[in-house]
PDB file of N, CA and C in Angstrom:
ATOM      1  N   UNK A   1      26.389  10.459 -92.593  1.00  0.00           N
ATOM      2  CA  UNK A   1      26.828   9.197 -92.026  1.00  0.00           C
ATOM      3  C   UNK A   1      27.654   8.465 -93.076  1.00  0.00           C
ATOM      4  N   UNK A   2      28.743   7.875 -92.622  1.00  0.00           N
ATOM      5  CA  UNK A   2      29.684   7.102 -93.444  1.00  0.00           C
ATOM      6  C   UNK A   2      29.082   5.825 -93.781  1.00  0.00           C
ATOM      7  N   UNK A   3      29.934   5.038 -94.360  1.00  0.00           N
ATOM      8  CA  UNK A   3      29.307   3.614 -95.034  1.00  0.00           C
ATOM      9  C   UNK A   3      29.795   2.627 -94.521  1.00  0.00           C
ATOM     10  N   UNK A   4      29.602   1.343 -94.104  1.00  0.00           N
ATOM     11  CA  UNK A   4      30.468   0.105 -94.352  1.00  0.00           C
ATOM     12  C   UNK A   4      31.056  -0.510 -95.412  1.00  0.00           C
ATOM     13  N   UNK A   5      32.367  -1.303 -95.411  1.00  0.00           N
ATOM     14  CA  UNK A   5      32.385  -1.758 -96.328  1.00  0.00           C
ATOM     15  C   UNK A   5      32.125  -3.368 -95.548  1.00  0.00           C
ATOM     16  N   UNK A   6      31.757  -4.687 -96.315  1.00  0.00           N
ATOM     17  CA  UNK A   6      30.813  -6.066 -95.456  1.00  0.00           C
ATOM     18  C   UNK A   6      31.599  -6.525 -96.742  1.00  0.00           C
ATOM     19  N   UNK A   7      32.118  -7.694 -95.991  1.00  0.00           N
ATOM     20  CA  UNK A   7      32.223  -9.436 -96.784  1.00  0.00           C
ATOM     21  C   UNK A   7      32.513 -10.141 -95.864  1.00  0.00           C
ATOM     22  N   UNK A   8      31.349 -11.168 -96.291  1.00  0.00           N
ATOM     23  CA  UNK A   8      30.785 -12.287 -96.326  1.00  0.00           C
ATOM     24  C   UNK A   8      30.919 -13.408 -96.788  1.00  0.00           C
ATOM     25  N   UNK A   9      31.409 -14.568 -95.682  1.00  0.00           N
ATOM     26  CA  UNK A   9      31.849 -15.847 -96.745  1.00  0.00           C
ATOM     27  C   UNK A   9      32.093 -16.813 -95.697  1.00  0.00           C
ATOM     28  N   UNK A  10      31.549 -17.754 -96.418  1.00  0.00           N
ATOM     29  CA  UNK A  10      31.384 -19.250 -96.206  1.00  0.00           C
ATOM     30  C   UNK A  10      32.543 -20.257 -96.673  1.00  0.00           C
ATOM     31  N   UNK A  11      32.358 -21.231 -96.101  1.00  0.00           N
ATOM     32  CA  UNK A  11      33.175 -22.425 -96.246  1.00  0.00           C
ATOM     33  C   UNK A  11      33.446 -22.527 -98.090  1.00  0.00           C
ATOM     34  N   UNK A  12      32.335 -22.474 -98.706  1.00  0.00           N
ATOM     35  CA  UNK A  12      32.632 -22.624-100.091  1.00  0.00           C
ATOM     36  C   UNK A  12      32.696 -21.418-100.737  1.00  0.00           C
ATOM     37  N   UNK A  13      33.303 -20.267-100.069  1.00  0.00           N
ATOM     38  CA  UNK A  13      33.327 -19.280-100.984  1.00  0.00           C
ATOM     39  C   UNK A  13      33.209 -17.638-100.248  1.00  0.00           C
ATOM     40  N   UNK A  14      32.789 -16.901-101.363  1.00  0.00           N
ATOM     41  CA  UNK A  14      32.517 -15.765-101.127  1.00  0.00           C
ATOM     42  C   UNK A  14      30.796 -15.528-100.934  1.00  0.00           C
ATOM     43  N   UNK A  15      30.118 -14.770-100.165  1.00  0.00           N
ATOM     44  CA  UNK A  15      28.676 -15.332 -99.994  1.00  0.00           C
ATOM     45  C   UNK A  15      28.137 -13.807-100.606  1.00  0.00           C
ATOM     46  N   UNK A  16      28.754 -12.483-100.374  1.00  0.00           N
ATOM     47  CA  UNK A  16      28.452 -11.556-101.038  1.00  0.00           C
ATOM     48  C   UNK A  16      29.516 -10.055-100.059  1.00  0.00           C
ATOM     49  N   UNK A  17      30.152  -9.649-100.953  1.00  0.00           N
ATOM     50  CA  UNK A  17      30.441  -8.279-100.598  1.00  0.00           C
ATOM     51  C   UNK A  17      29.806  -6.668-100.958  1.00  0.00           C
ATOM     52  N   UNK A  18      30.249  -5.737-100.603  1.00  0.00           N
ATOM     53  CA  UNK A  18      29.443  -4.328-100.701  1.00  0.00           C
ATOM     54  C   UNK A  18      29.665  -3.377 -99.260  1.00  0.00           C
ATOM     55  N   UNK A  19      29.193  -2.923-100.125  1.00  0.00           N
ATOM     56  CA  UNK A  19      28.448  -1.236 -99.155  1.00  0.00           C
ATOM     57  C   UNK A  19      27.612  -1.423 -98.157  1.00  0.00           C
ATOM     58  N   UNK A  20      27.387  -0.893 -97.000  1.00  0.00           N
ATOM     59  CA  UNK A  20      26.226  -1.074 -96.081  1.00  0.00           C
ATOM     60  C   UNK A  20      26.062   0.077 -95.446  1.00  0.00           C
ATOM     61  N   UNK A  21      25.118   0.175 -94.982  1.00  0.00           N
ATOM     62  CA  UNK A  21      24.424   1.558 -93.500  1.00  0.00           C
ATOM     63  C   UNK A  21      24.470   0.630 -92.732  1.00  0.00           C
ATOM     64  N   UNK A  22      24.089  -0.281 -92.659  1.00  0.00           N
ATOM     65  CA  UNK A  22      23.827  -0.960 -91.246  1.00  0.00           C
ATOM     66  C   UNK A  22      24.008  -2.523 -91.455  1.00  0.00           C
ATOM     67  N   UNK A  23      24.440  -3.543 -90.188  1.00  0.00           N
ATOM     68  CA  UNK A  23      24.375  -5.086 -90.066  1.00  0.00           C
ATOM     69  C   UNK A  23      23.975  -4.936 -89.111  1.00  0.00           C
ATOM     70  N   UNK A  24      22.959  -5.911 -88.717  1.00  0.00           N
ATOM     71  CA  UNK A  24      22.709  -6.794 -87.442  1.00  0.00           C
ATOM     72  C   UNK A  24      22.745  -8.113 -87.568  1.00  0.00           C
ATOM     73  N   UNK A  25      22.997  -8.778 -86.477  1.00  0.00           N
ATOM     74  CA  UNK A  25      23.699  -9.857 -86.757  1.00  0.00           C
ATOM     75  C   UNK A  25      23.357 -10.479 -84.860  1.00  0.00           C
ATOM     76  N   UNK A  26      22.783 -12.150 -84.815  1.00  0.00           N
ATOM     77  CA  UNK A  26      22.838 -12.417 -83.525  1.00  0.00           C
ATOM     78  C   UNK A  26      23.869 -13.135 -83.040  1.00  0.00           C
ATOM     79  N   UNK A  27      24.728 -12.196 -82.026  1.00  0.00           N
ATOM     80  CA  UNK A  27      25.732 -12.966 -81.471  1.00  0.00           C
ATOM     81  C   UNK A  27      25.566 -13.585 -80.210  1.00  0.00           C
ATOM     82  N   UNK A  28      26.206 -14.262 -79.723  1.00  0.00           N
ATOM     83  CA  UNK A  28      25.847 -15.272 -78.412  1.00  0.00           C
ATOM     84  C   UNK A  28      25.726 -14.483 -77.431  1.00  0.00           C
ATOM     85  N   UNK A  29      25.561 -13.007 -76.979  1.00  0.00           N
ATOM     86  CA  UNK A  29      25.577 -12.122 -76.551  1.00  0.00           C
ATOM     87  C   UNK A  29      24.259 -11.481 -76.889  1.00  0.00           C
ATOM     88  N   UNK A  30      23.598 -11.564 -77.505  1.00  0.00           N
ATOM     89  CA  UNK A  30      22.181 -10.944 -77.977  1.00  0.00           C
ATOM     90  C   UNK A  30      22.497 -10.535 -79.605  1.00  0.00           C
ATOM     91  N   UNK A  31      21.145 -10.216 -80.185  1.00  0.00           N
ATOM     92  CA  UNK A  31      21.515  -9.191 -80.971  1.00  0.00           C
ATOM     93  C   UNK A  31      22.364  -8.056 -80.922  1.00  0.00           C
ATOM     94  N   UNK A  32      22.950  -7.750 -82.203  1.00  0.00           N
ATOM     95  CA  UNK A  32      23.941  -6.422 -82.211  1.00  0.00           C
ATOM     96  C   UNK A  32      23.752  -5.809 -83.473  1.00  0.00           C
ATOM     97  N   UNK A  33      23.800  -4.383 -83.872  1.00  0.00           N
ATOM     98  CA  UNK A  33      23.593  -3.148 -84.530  1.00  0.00           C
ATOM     99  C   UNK A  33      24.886  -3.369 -84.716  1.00  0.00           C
ATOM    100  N   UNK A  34      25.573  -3.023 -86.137  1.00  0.00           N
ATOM    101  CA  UNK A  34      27.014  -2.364 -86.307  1.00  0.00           C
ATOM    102  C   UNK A  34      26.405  -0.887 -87.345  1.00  0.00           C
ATOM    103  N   UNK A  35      27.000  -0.151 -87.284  1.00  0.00           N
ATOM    104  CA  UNK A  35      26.583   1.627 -87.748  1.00  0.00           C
ATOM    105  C   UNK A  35      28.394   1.985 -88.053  1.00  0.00           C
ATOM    106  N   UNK A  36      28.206   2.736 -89.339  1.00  0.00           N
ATOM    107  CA  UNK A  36      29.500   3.507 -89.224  1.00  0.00           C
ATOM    108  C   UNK A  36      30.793   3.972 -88.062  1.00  0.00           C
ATOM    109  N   UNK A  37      31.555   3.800 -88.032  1.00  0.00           N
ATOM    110  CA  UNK A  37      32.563   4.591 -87.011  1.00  0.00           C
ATOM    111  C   UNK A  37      32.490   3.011 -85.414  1.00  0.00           C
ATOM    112  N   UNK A  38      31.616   2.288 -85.819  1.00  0.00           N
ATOM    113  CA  UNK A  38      31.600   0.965 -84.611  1.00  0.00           C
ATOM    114  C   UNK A  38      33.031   0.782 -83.855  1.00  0.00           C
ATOM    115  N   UNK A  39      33.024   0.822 -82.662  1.00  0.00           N
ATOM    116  CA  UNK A  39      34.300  -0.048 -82.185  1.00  0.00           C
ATOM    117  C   UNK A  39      34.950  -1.012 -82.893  1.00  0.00           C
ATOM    118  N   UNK A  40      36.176  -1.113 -82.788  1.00  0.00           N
ATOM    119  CA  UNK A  40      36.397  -2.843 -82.822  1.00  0.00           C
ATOM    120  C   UNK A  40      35.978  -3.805 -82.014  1.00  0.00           C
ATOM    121  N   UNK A  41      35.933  -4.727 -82.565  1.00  0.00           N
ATOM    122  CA  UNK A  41      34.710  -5.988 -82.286  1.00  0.00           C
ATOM    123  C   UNK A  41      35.739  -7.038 -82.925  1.00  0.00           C
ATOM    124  N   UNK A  42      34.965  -8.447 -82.155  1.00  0.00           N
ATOM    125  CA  UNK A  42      34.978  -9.447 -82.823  1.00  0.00           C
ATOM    126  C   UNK A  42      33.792 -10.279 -81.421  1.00  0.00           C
ATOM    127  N   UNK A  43      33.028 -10.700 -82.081  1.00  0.00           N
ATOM    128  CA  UNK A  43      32.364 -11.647 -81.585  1.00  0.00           C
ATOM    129  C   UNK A  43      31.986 -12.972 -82.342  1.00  0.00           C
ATOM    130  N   UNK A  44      31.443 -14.162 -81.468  1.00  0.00           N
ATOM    131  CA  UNK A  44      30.969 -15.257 -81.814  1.00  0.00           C
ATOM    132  C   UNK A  44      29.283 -14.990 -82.711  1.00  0.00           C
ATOM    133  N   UNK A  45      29.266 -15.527 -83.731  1.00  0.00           N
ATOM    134  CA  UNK A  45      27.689 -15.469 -84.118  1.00  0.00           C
ATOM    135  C   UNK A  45      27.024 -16.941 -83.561  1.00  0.00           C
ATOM    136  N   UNK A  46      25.419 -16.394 -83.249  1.00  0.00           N
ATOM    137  CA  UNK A  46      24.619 -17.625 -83.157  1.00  0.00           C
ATOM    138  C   UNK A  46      23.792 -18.118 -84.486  1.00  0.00           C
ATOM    139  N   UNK A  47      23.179 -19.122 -84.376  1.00  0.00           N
ATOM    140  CA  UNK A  47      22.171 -19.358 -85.507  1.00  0.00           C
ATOM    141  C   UNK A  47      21.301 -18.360 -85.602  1.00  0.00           C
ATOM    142  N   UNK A  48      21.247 -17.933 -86.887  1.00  0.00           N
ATOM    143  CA  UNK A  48      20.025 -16.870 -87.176  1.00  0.00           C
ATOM    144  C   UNK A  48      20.202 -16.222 -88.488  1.00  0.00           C
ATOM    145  N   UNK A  49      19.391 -14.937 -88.261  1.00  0.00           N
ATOM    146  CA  UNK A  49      19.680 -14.241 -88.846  1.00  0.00           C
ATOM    147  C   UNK A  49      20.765 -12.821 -89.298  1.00  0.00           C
ATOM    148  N   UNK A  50      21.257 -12.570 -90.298  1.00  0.00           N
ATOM    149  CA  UNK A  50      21.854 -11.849 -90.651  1.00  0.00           C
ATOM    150  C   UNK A  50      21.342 -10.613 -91.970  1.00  0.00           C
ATOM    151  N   UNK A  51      21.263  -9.102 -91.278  1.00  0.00           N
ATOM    152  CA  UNK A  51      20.991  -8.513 -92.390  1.00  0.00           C
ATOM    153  C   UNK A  51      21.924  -7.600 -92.641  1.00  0.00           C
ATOM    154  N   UNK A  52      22.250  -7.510 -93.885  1.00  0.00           N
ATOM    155  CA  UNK A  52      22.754  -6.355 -94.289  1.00  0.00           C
ATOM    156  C   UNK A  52      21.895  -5.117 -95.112  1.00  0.00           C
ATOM    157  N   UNK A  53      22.201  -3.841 -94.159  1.00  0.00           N
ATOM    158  CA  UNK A  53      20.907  -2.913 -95.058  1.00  0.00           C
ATOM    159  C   UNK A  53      21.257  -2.139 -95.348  1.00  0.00           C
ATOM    160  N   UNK A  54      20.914  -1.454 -96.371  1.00  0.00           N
ATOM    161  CA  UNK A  54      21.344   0.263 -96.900  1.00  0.00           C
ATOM    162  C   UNK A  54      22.413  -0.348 -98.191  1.00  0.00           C
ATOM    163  N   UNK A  55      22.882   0.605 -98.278  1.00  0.00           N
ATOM    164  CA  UNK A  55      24.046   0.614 -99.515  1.00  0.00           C
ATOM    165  C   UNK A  55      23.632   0.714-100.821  1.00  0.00           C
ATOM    166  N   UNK A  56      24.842   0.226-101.736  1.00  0.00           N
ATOM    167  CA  UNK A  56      24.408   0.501-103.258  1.00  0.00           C
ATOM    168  C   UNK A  56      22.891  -0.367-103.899  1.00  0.00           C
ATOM    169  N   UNK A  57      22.988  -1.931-102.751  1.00  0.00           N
ATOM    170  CA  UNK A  57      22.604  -2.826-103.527  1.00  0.00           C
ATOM    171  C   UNK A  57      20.807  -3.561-102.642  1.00  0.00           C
ATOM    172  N   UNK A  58      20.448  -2.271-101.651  1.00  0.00           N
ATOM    173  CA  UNK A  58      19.305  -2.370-100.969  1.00  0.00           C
ATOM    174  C   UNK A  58      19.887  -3.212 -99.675  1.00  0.00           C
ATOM    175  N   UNK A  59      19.130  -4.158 -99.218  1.00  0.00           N
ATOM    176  CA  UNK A  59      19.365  -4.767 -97.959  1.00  0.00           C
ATOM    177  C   UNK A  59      19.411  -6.205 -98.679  1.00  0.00           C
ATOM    178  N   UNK A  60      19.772  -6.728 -98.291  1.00  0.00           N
ATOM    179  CA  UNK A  60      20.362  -8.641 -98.222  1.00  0.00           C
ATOM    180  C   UNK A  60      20.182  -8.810 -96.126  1.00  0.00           C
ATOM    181  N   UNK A  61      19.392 -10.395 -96.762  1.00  0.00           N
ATOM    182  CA  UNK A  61      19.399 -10.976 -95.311  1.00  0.00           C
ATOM    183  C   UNK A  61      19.973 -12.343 -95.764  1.00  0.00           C
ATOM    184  N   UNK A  62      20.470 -13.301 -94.607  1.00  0.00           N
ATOM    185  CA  UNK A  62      21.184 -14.269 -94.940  1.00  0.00           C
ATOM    186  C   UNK A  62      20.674 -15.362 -93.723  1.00  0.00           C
ATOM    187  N   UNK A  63      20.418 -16.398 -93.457  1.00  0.00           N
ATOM    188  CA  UNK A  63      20.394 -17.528 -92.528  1.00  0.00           C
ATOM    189  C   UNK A  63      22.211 -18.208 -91.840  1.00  0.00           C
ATOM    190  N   UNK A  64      22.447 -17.357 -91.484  1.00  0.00           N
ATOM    191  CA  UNK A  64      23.909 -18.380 -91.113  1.00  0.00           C
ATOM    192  C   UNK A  64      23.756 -19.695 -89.967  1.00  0.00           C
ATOM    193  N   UNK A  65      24.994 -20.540 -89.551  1.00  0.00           N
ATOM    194  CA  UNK A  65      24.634 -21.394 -88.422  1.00  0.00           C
ATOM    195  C   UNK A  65      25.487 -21.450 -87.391  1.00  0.00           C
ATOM    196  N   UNK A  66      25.682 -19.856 -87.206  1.00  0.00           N
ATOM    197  CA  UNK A  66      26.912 -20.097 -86.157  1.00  0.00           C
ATOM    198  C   UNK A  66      28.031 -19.078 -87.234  1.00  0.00           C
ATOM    199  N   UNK A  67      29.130 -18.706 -86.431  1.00  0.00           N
ATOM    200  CA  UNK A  67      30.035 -18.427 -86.932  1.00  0.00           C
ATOM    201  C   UNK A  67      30.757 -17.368 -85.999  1.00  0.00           C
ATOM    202  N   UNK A  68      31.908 -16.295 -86.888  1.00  0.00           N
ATOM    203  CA  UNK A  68      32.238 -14.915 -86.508  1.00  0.00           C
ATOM    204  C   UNK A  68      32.360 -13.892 -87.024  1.00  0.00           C
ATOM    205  N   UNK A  69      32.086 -12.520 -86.306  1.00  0.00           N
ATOM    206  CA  UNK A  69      32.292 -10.957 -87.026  1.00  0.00           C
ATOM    207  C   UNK A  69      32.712 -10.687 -86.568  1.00  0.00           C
ATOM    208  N   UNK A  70      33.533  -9.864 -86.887  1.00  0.00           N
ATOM    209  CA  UNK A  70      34.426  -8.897 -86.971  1.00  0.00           C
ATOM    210  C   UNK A  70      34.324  -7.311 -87.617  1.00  0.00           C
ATOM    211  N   UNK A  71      34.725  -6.371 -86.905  1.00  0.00           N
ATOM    212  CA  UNK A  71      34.540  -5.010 -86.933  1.00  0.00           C
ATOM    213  C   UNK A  71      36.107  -3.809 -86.596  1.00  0.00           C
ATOM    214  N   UNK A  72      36.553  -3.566 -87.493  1.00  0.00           N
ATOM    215  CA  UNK A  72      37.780  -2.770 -87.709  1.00  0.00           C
ATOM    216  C   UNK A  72      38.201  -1.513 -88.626  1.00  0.00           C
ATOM    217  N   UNK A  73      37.766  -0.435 -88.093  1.00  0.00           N
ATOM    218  CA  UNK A  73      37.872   0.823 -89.497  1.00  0.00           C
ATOM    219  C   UNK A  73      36.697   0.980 -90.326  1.00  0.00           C
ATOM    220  N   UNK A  74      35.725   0.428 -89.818  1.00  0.00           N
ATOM    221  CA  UNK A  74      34.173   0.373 -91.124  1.00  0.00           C
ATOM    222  C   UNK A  74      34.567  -0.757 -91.851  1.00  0.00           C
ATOM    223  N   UNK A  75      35.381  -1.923 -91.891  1.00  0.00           N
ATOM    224  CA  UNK A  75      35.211  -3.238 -92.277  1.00  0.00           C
ATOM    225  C   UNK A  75      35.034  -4.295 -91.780  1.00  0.00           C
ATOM    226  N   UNK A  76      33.229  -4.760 -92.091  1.00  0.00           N
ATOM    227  CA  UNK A  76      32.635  -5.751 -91.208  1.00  0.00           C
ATOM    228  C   UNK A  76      33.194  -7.385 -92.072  1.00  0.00           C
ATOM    229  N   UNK A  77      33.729  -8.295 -91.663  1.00  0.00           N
ATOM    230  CA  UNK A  77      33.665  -9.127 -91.995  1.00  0.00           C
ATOM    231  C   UNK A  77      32.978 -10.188 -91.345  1.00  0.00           C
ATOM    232  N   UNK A  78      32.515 -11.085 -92.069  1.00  0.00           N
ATOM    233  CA  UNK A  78      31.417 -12.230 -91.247  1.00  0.00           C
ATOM    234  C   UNK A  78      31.695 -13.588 -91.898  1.00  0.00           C
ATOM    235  N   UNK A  79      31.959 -14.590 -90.958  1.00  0.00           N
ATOM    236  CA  UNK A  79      32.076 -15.941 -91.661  1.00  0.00           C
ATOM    237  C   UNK A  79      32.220 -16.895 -91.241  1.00  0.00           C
ATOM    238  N   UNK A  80      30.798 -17.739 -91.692  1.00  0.00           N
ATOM    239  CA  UNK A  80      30.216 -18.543 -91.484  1.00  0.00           C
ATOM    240  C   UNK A  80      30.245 -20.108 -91.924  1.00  0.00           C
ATOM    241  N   UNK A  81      30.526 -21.163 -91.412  1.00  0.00           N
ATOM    242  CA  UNK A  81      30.218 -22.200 -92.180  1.00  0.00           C
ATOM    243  C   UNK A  81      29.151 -22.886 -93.484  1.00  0.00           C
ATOM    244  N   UNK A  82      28.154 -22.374 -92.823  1.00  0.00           N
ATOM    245  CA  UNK A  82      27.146 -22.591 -94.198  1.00  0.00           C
ATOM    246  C   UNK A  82      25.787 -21.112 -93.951  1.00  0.00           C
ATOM    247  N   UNK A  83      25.632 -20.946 -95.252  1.00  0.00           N
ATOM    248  CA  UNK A  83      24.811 -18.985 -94.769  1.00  0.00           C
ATOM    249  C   UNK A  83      23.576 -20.036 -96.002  1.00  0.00           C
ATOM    250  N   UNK A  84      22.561 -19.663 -96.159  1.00  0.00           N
ATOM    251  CA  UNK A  84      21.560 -19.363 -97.067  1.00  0.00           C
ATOM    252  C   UNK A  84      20.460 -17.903 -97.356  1.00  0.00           C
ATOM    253  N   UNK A  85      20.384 -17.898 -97.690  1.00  0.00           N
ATOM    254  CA  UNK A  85      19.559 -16.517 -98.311  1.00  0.00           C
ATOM    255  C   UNK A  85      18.564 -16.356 -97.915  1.00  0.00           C
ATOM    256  N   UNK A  86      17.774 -15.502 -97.577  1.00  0.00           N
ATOM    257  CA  UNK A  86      16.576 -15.478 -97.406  1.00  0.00           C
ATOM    258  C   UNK A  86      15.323 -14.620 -98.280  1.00  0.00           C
TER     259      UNK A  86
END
């Protein structure tokens, strides 16, 4: 299985980039899985949660409040007005 490449960023910045196996992420549509080779996408995010898992650097989860992702070639981008960590 191939990799993602994910960045992540907020109003003030960059919130974290990398490698991934997997994001889920809740869009106003339900939860959604992104996996290697994903369609293109772009959807609305809701409040919640955000994880990013697998890769060089383990899994990262994030609190966002709203926002959008995007999905093109194995590059997820996500971005949010304000994210916190979890």
């Amino acid at each position: 299985m191939g990799q993602l490449h994910v960045e992540f960023v907020a109003a003030d910045g960059k919130v974290w980039e990398g490698d991934a196996e997997r994001v889920v992420a809740r869009a106003v549509e339900g939860d959604i899985g992104i996996l290697p080779s994903h369609a293109p996408l772009l959807t609305v995010l809701r409040e919640g949660e955000v994880r990013i898992e697998g890769g060089g650097s383990g899994s990262q989860a994030f609190v966002v409040d709203g926002g959008f992702l995007s999905v093109d070639s194995d590059v997820v981008r996500i971005v949010s007005e304000t994210v916190s960590s979890r």
